[in-house]
PDB file of N, CA and C in Angstrom:
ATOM      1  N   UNK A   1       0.846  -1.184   0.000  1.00  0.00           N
ATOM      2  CA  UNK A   1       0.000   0.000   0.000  1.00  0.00           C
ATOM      3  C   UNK A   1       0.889   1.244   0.000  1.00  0.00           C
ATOM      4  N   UNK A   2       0.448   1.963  -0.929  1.00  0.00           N
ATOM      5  CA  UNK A   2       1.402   3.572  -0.811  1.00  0.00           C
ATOM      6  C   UNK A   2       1.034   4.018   0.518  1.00  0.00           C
ATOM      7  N   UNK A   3       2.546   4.930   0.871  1.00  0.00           N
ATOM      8  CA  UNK A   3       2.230   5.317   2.409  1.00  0.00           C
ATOM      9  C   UNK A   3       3.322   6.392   2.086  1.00  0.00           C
ATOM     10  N   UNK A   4       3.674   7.138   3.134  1.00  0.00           N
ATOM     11  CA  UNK A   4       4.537   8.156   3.914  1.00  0.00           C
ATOM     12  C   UNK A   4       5.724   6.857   4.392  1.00  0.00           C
ATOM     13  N   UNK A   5       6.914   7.551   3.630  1.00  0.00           N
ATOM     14  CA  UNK A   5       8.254   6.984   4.679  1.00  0.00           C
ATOM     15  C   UNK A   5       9.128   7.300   5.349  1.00  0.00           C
ATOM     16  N   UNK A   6       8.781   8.805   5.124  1.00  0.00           N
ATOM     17  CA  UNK A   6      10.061   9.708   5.825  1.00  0.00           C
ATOM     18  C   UNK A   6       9.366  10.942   5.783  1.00  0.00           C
ATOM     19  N   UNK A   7      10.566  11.836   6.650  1.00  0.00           N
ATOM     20  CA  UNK A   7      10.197  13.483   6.465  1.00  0.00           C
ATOM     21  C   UNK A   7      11.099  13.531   5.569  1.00  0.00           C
ATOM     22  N   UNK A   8      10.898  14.377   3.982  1.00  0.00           N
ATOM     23  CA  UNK A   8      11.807  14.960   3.442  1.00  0.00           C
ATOM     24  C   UNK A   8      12.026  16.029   3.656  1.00  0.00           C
ATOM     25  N   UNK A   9      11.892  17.176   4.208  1.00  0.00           N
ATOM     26  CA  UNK A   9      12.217  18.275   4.285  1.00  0.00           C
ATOM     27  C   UNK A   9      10.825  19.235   5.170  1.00  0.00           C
ATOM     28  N   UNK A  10      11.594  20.134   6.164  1.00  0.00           N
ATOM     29  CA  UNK A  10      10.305  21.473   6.499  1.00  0.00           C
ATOM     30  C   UNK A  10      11.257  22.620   6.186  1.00  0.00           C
ATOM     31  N   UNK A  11       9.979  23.395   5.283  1.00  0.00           N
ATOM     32  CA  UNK A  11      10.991  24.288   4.935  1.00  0.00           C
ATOM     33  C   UNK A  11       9.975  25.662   5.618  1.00  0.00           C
ATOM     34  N   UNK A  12       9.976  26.606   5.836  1.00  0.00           N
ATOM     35  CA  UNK A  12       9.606  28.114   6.056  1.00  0.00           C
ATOM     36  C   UNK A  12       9.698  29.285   5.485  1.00  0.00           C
ATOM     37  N   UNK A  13       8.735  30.206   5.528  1.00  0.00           N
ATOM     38  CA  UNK A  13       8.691  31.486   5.634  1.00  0.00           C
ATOM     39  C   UNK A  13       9.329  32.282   6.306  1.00  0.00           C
ATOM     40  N   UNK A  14      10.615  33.292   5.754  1.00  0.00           N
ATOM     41  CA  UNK A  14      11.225  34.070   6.292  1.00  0.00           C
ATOM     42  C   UNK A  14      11.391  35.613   6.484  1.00  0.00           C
ATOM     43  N   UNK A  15      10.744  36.214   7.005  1.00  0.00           N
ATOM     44  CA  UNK A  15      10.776  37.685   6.505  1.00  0.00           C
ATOM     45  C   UNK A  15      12.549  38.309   5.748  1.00  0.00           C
ATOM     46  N   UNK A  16      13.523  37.670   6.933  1.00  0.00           N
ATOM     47  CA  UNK A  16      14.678  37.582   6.160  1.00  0.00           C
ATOM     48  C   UNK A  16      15.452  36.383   6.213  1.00  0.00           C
ATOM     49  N   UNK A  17      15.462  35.642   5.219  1.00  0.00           N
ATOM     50  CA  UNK A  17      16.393  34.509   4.357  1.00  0.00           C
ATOM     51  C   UNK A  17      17.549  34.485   4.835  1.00  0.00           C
ATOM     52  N   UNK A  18      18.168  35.307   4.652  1.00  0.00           N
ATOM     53  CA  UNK A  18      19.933  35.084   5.292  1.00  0.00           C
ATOM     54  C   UNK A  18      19.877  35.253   6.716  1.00  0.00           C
ATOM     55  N   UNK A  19      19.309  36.093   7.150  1.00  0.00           N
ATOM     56  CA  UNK A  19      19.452  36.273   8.742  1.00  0.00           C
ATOM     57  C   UNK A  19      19.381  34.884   9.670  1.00  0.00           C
ATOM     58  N   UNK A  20      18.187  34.350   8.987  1.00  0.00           N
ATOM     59  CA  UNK A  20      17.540  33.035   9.627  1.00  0.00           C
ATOM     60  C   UNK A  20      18.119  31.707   9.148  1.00  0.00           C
ATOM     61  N   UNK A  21      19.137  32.057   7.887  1.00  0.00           N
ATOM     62  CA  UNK A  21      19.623  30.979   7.829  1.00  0.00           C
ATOM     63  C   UNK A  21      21.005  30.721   8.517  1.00  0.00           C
ATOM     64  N   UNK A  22      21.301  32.033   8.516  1.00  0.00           N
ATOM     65  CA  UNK A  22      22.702  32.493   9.470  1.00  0.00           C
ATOM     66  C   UNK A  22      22.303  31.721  10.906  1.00  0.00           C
ATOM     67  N   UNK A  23      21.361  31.930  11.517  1.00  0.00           N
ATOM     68  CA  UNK A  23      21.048  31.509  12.867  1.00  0.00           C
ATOM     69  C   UNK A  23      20.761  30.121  12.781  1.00  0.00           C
ATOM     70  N   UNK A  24      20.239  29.669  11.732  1.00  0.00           N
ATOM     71  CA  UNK A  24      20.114  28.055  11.594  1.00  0.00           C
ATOM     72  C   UNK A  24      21.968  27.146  11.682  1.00  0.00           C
ATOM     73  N   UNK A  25      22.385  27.834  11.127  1.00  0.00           N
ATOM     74  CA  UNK A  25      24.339  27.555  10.478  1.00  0.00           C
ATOM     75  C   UNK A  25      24.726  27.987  12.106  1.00  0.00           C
ATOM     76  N   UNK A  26      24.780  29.304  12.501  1.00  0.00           N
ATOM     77  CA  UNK A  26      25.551  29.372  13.277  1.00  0.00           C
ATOM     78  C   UNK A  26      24.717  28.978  15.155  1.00  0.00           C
ATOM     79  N   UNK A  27      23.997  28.912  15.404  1.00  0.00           N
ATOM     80  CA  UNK A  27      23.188  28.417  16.808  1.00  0.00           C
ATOM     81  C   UNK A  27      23.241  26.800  16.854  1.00  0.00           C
ATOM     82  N   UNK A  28      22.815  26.391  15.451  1.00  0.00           N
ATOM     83  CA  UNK A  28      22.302  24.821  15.512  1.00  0.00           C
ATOM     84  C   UNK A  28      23.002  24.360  14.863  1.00  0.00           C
ATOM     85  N   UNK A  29      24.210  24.686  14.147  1.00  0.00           N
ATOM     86  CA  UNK A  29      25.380  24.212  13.509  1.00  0.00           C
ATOM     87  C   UNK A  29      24.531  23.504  12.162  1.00  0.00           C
ATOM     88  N   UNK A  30      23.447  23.711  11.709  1.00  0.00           N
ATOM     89  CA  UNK A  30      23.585  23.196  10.557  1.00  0.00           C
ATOM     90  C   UNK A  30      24.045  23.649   9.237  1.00  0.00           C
ATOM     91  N   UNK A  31      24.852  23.027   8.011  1.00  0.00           N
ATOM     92  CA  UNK A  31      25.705  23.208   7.230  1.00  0.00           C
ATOM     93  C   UNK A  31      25.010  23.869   6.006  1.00  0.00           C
ATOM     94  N   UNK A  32      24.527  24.870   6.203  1.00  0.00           N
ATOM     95  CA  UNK A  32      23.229  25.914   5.461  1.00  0.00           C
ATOM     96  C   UNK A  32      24.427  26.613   4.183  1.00  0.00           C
ATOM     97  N   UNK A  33      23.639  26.471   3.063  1.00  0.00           N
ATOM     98  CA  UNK A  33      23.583  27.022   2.251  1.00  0.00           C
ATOM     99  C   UNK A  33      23.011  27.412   1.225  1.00  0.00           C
ATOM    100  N   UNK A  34      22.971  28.430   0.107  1.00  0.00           N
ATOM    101  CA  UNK A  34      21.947  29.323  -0.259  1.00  0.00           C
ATOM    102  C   UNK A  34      20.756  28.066  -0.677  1.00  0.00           C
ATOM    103  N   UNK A  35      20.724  27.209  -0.852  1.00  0.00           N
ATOM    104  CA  UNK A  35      19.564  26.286  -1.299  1.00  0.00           C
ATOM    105  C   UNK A  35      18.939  25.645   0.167  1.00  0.00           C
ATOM    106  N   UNK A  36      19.893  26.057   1.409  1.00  0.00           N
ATOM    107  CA  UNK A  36      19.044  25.202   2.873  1.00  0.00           C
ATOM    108  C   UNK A  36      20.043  23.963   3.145  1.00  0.00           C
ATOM    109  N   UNK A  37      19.846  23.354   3.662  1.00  0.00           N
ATOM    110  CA  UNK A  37      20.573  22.173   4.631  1.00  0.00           C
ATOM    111  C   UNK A  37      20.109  20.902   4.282  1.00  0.00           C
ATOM    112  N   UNK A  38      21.226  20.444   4.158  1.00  0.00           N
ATOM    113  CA  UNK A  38      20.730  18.661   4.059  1.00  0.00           C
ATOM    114  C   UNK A  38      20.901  18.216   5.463  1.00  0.00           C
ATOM    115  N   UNK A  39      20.151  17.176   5.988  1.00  0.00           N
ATOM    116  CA  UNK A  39      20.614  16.892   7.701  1.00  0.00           C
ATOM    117  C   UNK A  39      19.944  15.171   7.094  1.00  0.00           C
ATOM    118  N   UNK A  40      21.536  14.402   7.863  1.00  0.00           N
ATOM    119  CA  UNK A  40      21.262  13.065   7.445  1.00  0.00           C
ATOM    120  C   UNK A  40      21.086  12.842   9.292  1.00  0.00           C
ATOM    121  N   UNK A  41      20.394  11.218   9.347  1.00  0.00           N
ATOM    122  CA  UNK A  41      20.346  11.262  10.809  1.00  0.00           C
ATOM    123  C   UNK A  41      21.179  10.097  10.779  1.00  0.00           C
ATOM    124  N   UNK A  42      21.231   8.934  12.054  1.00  0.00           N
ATOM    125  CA  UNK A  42      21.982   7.561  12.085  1.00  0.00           C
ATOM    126  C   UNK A  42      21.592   6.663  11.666  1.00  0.00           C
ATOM    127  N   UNK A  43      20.945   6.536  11.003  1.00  0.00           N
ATOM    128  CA  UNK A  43      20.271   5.693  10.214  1.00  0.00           C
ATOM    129  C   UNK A  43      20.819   6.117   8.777  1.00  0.00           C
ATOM    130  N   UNK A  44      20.850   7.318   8.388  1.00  0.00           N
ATOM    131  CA  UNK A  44      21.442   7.495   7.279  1.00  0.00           C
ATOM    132  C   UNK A  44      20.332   8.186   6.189  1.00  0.00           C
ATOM    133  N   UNK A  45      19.085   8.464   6.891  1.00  0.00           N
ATOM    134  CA  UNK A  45      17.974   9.266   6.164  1.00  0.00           C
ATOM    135  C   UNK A  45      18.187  10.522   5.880  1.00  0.00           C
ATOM    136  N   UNK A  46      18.202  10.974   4.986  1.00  0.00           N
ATOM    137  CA  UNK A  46      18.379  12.685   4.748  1.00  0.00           C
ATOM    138  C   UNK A  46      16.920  13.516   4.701  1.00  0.00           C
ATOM    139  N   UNK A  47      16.838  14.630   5.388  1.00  0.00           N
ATOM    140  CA  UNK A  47      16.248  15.531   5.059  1.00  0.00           C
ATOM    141  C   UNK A  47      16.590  16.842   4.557  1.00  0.00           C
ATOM    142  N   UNK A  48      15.811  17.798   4.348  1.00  0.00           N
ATOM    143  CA  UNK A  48      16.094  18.876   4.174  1.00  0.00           C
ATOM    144  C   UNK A  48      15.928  20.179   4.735  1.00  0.00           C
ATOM    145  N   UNK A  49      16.181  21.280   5.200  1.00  0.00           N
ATOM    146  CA  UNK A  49      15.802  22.246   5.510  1.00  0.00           C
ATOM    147  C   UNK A  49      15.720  23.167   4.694  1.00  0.00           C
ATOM    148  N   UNK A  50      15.055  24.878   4.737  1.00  0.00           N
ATOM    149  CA  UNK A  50      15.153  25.822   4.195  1.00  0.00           C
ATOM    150  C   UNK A  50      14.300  27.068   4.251  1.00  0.00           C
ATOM    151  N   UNK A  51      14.796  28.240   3.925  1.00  0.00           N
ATOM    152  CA  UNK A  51      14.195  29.143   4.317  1.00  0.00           C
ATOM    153  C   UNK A  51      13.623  29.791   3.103  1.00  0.00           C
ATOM    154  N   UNK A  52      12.193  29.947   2.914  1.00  0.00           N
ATOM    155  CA  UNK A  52      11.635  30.901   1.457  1.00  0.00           C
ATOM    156  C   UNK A  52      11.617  32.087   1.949  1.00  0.00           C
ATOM    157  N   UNK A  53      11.347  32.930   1.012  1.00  0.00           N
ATOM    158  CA  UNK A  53      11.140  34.265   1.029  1.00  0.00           C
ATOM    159  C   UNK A  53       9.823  34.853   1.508  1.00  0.00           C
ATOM    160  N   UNK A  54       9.452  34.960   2.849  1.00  0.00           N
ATOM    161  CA  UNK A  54       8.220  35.495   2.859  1.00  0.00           C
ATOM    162  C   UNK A  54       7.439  35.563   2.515  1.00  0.00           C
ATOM    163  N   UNK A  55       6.853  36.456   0.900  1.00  0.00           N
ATOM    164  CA  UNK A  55       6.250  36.287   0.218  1.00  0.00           C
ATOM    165  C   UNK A  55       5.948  35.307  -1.032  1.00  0.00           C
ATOM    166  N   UNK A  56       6.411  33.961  -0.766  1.00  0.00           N
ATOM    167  CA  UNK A  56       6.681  33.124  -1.847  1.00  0.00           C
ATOM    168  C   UNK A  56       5.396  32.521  -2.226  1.00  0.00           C
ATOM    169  N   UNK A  57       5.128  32.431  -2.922  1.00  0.00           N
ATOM    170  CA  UNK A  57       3.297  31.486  -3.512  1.00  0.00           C
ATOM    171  C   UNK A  57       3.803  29.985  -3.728  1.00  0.00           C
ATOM    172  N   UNK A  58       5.041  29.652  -3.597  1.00  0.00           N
ATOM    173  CA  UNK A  58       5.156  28.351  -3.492  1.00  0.00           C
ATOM    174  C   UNK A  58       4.201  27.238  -2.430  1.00  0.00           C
ATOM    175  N   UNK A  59       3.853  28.441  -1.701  1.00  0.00           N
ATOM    176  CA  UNK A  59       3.143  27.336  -0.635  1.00  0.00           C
ATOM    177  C   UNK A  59       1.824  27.257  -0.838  1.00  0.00           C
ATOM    178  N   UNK A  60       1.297  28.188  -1.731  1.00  0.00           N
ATOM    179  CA  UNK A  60      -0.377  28.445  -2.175  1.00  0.00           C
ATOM    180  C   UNK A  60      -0.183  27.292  -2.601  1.00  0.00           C
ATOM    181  N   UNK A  61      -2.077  26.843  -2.136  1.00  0.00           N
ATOM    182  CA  UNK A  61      -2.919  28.016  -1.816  1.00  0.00           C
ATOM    183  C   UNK A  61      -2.653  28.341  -0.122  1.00  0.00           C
ATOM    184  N   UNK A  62      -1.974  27.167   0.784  1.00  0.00           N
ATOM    185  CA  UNK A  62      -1.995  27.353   1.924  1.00  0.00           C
ATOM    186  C   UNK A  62      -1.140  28.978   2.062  1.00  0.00           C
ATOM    187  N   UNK A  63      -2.051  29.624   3.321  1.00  0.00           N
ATOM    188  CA  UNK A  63      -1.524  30.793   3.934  1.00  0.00           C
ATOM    189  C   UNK A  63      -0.248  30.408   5.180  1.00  0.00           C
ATOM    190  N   UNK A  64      -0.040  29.512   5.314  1.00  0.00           N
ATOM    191  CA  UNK A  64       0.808  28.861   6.808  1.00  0.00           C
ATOM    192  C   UNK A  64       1.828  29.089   6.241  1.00  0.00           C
ATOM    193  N   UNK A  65       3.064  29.548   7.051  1.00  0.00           N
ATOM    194  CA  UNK A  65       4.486  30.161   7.460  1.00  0.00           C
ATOM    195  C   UNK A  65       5.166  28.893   7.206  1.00  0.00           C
ATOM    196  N   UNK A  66       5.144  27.648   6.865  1.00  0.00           N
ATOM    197  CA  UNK A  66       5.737  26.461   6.874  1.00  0.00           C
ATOM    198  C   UNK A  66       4.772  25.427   5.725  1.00  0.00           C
ATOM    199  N   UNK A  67       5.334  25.113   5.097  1.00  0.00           N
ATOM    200  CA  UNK A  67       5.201  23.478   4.457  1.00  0.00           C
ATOM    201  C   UNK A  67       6.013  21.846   4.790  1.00  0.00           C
ATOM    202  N   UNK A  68       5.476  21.093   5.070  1.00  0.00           N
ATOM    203  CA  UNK A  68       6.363  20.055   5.183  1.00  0.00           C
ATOM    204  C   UNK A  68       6.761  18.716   4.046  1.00  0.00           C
ATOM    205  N   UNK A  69       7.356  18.229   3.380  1.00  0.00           N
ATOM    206  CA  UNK A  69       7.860  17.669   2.395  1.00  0.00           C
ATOM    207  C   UNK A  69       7.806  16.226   3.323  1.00  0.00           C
ATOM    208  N   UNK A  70       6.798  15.529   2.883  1.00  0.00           N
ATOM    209  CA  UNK A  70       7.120  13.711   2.974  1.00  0.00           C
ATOM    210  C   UNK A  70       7.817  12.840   1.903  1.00  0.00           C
ATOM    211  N   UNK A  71       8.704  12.473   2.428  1.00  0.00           N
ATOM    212  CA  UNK A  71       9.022  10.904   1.118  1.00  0.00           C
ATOM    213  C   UNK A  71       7.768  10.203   1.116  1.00  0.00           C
ATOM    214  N   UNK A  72       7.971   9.702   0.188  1.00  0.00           N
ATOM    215  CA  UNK A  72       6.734   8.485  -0.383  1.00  0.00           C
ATOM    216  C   UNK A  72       7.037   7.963  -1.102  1.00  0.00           C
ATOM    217  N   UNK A  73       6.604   6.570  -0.900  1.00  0.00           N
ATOM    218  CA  UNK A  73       7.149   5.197  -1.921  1.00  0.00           C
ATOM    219  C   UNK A  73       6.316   5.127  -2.994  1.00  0.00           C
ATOM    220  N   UNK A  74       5.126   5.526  -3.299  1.00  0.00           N
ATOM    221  CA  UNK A  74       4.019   5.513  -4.520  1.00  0.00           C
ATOM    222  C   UNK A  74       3.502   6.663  -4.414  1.00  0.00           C
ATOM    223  N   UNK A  75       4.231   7.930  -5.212  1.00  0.00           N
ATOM    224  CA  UNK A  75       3.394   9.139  -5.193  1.00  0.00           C
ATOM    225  C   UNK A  75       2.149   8.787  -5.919  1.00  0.00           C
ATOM    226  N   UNK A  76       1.839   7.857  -7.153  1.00  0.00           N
ATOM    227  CA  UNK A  76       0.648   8.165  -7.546  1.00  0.00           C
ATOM    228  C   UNK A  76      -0.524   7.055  -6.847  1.00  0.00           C
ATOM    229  N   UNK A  77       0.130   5.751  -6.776  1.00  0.00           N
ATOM    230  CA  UNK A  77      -0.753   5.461  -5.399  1.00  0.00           C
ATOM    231  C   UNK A  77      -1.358   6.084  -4.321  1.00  0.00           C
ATOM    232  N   UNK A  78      -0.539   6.770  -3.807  1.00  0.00           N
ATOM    233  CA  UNK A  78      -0.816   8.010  -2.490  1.00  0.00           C
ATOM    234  C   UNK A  78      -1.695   8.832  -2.984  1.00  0.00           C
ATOM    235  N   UNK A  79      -1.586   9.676  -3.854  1.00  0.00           N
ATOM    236  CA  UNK A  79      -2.261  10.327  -4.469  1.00  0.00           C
ATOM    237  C   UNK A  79      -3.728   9.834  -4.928  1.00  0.00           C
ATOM    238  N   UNK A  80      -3.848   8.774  -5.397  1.00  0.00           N
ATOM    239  CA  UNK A  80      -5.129   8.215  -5.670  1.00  0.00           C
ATOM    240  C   UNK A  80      -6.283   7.464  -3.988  1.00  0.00           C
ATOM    241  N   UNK A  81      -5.166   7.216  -3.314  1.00  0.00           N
ATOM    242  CA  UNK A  81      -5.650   7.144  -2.181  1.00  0.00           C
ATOM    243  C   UNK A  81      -6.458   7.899  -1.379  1.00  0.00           C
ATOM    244  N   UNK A  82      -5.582   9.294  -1.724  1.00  0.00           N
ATOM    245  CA  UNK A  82      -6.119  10.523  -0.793  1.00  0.00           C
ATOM    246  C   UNK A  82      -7.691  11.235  -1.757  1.00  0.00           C
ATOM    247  N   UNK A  83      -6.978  11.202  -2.474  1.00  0.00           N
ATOM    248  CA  UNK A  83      -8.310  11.353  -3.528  1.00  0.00           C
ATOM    249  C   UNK A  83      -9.615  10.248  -3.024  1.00  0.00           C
ATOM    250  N   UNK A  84     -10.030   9.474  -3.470  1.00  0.00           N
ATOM    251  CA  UNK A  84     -10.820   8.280  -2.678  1.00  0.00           C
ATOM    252  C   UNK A  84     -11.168   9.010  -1.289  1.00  0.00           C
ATOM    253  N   UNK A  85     -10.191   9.375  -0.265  1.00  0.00           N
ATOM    254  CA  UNK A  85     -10.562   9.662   1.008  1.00  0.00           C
ATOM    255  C   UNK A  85     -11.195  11.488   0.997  1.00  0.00           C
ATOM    256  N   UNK A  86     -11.367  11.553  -0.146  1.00  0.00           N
ATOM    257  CA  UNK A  86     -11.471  13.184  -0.096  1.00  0.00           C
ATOM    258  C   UNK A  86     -10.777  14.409   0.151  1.00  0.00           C
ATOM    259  N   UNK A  87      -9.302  14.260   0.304  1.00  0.00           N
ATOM    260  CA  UNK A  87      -8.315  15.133   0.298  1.00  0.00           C
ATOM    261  C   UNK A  87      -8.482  16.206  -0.770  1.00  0.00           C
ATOM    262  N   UNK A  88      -7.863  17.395  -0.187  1.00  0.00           N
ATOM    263  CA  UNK A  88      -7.589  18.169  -1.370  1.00  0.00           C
ATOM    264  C   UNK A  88      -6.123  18.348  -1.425  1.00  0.00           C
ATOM    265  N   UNK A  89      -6.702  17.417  -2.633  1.00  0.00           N
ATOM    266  CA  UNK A  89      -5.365  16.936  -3.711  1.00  0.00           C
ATOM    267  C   UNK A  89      -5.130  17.783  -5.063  1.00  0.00           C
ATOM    268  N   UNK A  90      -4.309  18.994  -4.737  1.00  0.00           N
ATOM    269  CA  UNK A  90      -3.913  19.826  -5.830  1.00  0.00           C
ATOM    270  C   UNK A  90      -3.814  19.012  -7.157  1.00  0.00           C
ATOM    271  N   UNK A  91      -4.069  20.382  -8.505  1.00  0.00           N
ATOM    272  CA  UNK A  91      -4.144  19.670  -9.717  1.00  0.00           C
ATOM    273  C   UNK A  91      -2.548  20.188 -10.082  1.00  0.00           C
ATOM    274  N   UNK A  92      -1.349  19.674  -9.293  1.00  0.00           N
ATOM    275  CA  UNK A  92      -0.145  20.039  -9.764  1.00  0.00           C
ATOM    276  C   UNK A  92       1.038  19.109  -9.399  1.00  0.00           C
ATOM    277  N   UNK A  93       1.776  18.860 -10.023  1.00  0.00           N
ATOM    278  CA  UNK A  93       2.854  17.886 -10.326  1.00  0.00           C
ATOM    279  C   UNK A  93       4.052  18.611 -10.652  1.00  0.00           C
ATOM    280  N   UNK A  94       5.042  17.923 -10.028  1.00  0.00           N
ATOM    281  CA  UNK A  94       6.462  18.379 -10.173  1.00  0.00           C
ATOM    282  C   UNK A  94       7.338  17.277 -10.829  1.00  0.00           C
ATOM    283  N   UNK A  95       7.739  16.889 -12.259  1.00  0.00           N
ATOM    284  CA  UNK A  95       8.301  15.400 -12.194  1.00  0.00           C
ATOM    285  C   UNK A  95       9.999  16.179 -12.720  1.00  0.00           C
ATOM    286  N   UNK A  96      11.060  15.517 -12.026  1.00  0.00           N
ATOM    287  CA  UNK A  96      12.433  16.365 -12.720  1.00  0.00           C
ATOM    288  C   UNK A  96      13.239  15.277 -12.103  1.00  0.00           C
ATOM    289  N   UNK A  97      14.726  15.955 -11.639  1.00  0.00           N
ATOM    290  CA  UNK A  97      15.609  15.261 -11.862  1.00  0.00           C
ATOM    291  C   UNK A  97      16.313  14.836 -10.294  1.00  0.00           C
ATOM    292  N   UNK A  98      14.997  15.363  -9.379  1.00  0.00           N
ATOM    293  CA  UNK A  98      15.361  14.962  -8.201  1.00  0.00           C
ATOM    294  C   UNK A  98      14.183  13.549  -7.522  1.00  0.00           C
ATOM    295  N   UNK A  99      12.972  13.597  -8.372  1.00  0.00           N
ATOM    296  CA  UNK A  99      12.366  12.848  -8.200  1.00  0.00           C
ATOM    297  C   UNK A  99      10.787  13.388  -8.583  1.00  0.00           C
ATOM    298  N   UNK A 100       9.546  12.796  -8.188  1.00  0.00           N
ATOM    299  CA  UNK A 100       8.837  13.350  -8.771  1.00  0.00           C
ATOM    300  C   UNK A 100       7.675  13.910  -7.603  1.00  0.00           C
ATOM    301  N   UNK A 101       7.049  14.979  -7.592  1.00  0.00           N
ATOM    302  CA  UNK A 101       6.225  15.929  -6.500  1.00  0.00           C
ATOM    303  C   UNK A 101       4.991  15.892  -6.534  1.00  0.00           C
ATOM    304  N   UNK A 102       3.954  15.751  -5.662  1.00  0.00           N
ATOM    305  CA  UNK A 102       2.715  15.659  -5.757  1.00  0.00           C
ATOM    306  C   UNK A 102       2.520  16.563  -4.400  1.00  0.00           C
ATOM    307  N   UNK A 103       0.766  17.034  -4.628  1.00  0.00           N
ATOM    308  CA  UNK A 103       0.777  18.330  -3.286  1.00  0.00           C
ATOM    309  C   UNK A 103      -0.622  18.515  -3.056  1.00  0.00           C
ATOM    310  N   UNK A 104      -0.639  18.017  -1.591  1.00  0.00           N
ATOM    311  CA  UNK A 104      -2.133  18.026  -0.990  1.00  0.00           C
ATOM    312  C   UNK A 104      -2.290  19.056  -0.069  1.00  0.00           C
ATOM    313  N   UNK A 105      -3.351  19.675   0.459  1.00  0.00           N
ATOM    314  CA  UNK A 105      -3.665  20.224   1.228  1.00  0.00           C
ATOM    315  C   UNK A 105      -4.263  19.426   2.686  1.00  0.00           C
ATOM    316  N   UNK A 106      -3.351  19.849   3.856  1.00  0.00           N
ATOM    317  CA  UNK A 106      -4.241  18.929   5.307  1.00  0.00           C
ATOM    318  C   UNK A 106      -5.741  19.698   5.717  1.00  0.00           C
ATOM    319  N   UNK A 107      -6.165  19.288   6.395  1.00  0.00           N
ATOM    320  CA  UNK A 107      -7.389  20.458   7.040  1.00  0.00           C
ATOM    321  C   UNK A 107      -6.951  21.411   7.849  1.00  0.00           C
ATOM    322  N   UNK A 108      -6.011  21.617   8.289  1.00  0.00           N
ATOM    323  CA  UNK A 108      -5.861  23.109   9.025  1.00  0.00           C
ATOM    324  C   UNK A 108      -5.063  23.877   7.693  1.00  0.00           C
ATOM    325  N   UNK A 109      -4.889  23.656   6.464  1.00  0.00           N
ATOM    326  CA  UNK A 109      -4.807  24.393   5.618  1.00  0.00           C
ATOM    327  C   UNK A 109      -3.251  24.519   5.333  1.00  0.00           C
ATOM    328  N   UNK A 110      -2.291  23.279   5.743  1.00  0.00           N
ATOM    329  CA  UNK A 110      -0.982  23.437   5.380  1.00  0.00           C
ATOM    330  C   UNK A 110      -0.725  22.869   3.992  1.00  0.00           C
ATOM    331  N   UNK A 111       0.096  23.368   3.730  1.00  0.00           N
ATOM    332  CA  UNK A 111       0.709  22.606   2.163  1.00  0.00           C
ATOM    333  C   UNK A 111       1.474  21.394   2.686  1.00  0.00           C
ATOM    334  N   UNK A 112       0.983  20.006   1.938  1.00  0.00           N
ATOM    335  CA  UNK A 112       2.604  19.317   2.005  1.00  0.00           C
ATOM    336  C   UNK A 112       2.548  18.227   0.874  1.00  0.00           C
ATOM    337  N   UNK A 113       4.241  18.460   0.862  1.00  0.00           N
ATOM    338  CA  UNK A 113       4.191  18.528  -0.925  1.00  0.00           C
ATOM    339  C   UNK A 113       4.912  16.698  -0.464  1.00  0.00           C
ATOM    340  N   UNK A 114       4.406  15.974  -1.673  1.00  0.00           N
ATOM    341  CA  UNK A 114       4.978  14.790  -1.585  1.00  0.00           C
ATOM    342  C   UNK A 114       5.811  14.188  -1.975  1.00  0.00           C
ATOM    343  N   UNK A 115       6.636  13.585  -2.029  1.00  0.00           N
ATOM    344  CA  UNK A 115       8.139  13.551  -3.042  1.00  0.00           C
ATOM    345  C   UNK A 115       8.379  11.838  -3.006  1.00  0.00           C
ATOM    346  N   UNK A 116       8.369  11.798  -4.053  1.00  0.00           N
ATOM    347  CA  UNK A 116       8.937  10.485  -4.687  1.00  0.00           C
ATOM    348  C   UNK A 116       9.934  10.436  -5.559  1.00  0.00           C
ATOM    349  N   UNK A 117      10.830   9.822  -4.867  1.00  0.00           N
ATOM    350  CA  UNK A 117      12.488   9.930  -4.881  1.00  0.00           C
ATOM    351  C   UNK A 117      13.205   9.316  -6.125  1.00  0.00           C
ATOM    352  N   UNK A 118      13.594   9.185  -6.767  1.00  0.00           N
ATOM    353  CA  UNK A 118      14.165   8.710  -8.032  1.00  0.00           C
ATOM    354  C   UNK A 118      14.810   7.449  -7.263  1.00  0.00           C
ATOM    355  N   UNK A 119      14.690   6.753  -7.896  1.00  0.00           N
ATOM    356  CA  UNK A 119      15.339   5.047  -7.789  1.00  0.00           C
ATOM    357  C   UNK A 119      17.111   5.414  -7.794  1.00  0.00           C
ATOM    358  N   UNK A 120      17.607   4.626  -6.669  1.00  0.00           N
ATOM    359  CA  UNK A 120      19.111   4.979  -6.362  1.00  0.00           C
ATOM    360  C   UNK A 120      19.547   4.076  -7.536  1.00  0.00           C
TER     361      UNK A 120
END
């Protein structure tokens, strides 16, 4: 059954981008740069971090200061799932060279975008 297997990434709303990524690099030591942070854990899972620009519509239609990025083993399974359960399941797709993106809306109105990872 398609499911959720990981967090891939939470990324945010920043009024300022460098400031906050400066404080991410230098408070929490993570290894930030202009694209955000990769953070692997002991297991060896990677996520991502990062900071948008305030005003970014990347996260529309959600209004929330944050999106969160799941791995998923069957984006279009998942996708057809949530559909069936009545999700609102955006009419938008991301397919490229990092893997391929699908993007639902939860009920308190967050974005989270789904990512299915290109075969290692």
């Amino acid at each position: 059954m398609a499911k959720v297997v990981g967090i891939g990434g939470v990324f945010l709303k920043a009024r300022d981008q460098g400031a906050l990524r400066a404080w991410y690099r230098d408070v929490l030591g993570l290894d930030v740069t202009e694209w955000g942070a990769t953070l692997t854990n002991d297991a060896g899972s990677e996520g991502v971090w990062n900071a948008f620009a305030a005003d970014t519509k990347y996260f529309a239609p959600s209004t929330r200061d944050f999106m969160i990025n799941f791995r998923v083993d069957d984006l279009d399974g998942l996708l057809a799932r949530l559909r069936e359960r009545g999700a609102q399941v955006l009419d938008r797709r991301e397919d490229g060279e990092y893997g391929s993106f699908g993007y639902v809306v939860d009920p308190e109105g967050t974005l989270l975008e789904l990512w299915q990872p290109l075969p290692r």
